[in-house]
N, C-alpha and C. Protein backbone atom coordinates (compact mmCIF):
# COMPACT_ATOMS: atom_id res chain seq x y z
N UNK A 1 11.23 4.38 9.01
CA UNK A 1 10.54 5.65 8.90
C UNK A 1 11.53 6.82 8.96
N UNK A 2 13.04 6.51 8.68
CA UNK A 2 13.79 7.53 9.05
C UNK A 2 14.37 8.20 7.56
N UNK A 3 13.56 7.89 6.51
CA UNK A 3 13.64 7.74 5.37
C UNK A 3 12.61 9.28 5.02
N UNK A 4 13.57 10.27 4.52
CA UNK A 4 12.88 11.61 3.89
C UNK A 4 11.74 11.42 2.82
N UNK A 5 11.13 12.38 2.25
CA UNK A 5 10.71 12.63 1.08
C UNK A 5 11.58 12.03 0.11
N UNK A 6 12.67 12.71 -0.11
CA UNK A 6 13.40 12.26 -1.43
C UNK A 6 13.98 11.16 -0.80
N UNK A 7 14.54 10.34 -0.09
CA UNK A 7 14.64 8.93 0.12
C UNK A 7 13.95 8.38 0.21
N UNK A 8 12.36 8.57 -0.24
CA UNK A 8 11.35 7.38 -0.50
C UNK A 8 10.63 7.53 -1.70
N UNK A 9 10.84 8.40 -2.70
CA UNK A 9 10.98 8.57 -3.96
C UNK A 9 12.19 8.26 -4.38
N UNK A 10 13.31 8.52 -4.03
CA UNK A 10 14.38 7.41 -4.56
C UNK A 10 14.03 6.16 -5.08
N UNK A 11 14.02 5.64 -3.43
CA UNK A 11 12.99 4.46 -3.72
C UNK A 11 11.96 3.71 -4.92
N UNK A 12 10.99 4.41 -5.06
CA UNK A 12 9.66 4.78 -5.55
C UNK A 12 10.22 4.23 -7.30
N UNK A 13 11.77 5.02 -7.11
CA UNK A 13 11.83 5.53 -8.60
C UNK A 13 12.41 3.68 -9.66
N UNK A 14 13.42 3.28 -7.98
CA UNK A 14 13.71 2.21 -8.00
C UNK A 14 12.60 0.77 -9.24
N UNK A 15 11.61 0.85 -8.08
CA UNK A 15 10.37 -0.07 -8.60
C UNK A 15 9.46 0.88 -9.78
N UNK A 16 10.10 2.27 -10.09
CA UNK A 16 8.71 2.24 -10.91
C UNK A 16 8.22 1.82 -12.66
N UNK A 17 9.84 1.28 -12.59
CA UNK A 17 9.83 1.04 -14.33
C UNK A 17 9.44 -0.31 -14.00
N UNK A 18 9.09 -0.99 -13.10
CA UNK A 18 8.54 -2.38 -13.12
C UNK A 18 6.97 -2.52 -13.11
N UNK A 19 6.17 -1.62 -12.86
CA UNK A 19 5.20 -1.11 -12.86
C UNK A 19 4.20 -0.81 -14.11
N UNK A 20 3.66 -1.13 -14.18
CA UNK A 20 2.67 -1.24 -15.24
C UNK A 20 1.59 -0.05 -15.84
N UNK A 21 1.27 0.51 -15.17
CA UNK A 21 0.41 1.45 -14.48
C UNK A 21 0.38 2.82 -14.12
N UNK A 22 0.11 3.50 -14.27
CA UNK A 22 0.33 5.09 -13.31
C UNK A 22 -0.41 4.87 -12.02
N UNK A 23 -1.96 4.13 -11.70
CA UNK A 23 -2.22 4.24 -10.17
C UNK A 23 -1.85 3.29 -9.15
N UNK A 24 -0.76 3.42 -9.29
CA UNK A 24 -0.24 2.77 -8.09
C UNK A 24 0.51 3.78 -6.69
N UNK A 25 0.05 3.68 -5.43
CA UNK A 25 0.67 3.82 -4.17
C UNK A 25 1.47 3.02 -3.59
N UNK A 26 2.56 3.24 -2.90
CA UNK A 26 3.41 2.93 -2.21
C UNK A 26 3.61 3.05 -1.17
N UNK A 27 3.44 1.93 0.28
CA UNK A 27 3.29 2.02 1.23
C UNK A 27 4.63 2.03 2.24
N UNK A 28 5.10 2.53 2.67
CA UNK A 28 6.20 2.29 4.00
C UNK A 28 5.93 2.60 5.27
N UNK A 29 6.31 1.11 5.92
CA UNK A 29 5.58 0.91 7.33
C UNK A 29 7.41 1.05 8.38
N UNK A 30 7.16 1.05 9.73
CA UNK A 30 8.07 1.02 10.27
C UNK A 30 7.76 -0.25 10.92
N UNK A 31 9.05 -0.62 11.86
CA UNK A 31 9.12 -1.97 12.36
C UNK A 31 8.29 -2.26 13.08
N UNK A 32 7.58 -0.99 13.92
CA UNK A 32 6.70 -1.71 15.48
C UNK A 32 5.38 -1.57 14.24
N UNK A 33 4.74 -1.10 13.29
CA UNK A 33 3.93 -1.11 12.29
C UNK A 33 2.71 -0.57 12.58
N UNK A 34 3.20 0.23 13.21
CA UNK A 34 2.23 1.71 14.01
C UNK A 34 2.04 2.57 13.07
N UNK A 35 3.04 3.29 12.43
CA UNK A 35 3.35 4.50 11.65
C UNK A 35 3.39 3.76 9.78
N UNK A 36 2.58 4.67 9.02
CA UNK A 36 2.73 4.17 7.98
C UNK A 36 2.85 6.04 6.68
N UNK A 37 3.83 5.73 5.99
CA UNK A 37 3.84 6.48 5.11
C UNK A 37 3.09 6.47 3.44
N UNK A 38 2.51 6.87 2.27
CA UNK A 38 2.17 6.24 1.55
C UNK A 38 2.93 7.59 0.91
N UNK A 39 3.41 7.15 -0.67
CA UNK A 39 3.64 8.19 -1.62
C UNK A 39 2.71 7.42 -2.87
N UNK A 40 2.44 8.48 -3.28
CA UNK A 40 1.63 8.39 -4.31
C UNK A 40 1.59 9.30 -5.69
N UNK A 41 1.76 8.66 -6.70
CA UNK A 41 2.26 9.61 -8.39
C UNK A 41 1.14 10.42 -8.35
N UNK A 42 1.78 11.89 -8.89
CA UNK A 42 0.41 12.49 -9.80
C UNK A 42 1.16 13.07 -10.68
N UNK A 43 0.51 14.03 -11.99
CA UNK A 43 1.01 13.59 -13.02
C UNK A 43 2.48 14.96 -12.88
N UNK A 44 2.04 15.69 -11.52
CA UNK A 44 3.09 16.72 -11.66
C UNK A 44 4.29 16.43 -10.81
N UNK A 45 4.05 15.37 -9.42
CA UNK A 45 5.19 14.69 -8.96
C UNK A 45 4.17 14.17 -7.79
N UNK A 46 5.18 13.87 -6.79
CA UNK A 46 4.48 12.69 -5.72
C UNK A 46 4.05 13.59 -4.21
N UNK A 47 2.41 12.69 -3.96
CA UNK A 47 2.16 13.23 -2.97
C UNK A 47 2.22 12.51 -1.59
N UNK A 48 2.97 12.56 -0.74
CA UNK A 48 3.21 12.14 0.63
C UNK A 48 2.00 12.07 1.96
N UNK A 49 1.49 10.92 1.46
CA UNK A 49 0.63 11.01 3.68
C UNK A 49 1.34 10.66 4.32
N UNK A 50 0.83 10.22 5.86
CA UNK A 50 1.36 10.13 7.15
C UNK A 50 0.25 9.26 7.45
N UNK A 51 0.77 8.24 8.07
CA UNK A 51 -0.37 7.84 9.47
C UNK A 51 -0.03 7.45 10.45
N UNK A 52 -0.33 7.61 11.86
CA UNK A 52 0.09 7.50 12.95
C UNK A 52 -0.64 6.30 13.88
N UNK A 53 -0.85 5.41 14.13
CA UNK A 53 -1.87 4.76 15.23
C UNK A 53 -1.51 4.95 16.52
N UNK A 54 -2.91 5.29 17.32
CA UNK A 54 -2.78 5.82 18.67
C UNK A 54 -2.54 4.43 19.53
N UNK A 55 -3.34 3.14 19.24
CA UNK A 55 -2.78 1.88 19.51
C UNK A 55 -3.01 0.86 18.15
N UNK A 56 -2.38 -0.15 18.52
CA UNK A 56 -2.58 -1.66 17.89
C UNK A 56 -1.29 -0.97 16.72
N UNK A 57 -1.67 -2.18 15.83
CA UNK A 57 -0.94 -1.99 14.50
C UNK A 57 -1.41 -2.24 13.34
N UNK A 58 -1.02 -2.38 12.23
CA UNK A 58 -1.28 -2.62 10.93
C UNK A 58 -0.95 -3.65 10.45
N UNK A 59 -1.83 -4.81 10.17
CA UNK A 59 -1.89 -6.09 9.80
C UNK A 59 -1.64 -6.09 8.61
N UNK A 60 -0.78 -6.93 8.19
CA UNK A 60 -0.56 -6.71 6.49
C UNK A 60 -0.28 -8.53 5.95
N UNK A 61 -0.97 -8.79 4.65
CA UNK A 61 -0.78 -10.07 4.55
C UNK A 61 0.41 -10.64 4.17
N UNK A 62 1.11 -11.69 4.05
CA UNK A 62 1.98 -12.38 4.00
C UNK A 62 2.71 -12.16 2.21
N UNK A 63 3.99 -11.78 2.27
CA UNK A 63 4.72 -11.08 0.97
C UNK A 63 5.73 -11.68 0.62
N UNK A 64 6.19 -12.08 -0.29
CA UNK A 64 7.71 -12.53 -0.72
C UNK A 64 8.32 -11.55 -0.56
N UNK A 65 9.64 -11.86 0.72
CA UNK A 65 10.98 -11.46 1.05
C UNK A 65 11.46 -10.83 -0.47
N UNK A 66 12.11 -11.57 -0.99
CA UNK A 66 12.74 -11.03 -2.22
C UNK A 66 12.55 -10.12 -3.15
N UNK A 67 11.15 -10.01 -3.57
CA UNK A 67 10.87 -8.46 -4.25
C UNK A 67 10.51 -7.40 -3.42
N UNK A 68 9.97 -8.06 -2.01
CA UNK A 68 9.53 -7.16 -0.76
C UNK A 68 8.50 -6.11 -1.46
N UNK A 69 7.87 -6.78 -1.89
CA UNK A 69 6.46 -5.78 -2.34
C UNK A 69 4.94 -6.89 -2.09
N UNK A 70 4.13 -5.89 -1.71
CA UNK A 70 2.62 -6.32 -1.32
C UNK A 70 1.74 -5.77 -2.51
N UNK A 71 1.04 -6.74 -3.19
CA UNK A 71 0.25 -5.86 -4.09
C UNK A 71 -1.41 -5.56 -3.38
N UNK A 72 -1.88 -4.51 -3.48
CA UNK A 72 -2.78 -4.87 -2.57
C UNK A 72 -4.08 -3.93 -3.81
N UNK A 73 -5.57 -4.09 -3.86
CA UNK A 73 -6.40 -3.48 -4.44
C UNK A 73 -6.84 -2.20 -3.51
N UNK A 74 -7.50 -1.17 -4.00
CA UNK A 74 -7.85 -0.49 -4.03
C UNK A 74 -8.59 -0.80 -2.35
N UNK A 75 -9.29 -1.27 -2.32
CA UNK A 75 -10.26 -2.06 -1.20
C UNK A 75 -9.61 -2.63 -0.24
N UNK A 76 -8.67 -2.96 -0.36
CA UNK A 76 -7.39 -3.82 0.83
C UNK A 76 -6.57 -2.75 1.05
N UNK A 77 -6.36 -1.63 0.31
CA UNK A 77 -5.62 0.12 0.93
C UNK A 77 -6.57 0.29 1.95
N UNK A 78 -7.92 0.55 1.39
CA UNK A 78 -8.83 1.50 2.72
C UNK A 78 -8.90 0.65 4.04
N UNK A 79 -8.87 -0.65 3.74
CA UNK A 79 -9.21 -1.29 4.86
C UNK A 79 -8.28 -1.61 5.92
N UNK A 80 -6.87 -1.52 5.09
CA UNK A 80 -5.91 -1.35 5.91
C UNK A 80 -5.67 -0.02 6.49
N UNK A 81 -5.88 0.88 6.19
CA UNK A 81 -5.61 2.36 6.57
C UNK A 81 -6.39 2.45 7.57
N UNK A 82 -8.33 1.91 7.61
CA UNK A 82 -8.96 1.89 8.61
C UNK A 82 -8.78 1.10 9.81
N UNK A 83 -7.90 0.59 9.52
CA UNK A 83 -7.07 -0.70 10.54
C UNK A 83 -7.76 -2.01 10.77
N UNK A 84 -8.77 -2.06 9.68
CA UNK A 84 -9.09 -3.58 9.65
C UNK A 84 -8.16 -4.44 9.14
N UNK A 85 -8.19 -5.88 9.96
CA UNK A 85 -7.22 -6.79 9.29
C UNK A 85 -7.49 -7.70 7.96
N UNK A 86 -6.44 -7.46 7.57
CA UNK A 86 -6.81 -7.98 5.71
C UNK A 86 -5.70 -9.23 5.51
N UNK A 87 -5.58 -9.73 6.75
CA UNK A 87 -4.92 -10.96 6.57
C UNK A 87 -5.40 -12.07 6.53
N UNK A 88 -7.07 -12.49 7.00
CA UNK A 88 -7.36 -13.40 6.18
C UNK A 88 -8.62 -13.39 5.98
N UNK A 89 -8.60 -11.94 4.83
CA UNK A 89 -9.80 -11.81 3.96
C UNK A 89 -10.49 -13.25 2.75
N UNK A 90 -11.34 -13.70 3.14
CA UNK A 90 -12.10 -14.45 2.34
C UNK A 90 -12.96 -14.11 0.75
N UNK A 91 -12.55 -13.97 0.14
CA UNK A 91 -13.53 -13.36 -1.05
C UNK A 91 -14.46 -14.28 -1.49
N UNK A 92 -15.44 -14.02 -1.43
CA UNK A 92 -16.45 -14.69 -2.49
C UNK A 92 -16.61 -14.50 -3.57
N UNK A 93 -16.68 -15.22 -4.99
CA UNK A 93 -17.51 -14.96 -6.22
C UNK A 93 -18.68 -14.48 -6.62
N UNK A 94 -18.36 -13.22 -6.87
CA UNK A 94 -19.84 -12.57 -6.82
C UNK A 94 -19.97 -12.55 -8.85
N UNK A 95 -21.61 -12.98 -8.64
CA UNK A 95 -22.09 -12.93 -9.73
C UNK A 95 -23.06 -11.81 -9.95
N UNK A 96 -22.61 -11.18 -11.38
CA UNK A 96 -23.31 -10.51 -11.95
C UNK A 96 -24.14 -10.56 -13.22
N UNK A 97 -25.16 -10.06 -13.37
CA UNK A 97 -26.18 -9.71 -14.87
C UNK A 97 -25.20 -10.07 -16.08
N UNK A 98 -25.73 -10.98 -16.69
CA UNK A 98 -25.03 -10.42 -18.07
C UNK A 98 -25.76 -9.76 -19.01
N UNK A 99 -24.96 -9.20 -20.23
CA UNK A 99 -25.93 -8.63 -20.64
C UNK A 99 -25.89 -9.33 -22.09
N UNK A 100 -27.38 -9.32 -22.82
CA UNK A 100 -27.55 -10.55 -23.74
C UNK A 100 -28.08 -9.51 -24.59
């Protein structure tokens, strides 16, 4: 977390030609995994949160070392931010209408 603005867009800039996408966020956690930073693209440059936890930490699921990236959906951001644990989320197959 000792990592500025522009040292985590450095970063950012690192992974972003690997990237597919424009909505993607980028998360940086510190070691005790209390404190979490997110940067995030918009189309005029990047916007920076903060989060702090007053206790516990931030559960995050299991990642390959080597690219050191978590891909996570839209739905596994909020739930982690709300500090639910998303480490061993179960999904079900949900069926929907088709249309004929």
């Amino acid at each position: 977390m000792r990592k500025s603005f522009n040292g985590l867009s450095g970063l950012v800039q690192e992974h972003k030609s690997q990237i597919d996408t424009e909505e993607v966020v980028y998360l940086f956690v510190n070691r005790r995994r209390d404190k979490m930073k997110i940067l995030q693209w918009k189309s005029t440059g990047f916007l920076l949160y903060y989060k702090r936890l007053e206790e516990g930490t931030f559960k995050f699921p299991k990642y390959d070392i080597e690219s050191s990236l978590v891909k996570l959906n839209y739905a596994e951001l909020v739930m982690l931010i709300d500090g639910i644990s998303i480490v061993n989320l179960n999904k079900h197959k949900r069926f929907g209408v088709k249309n004929q």
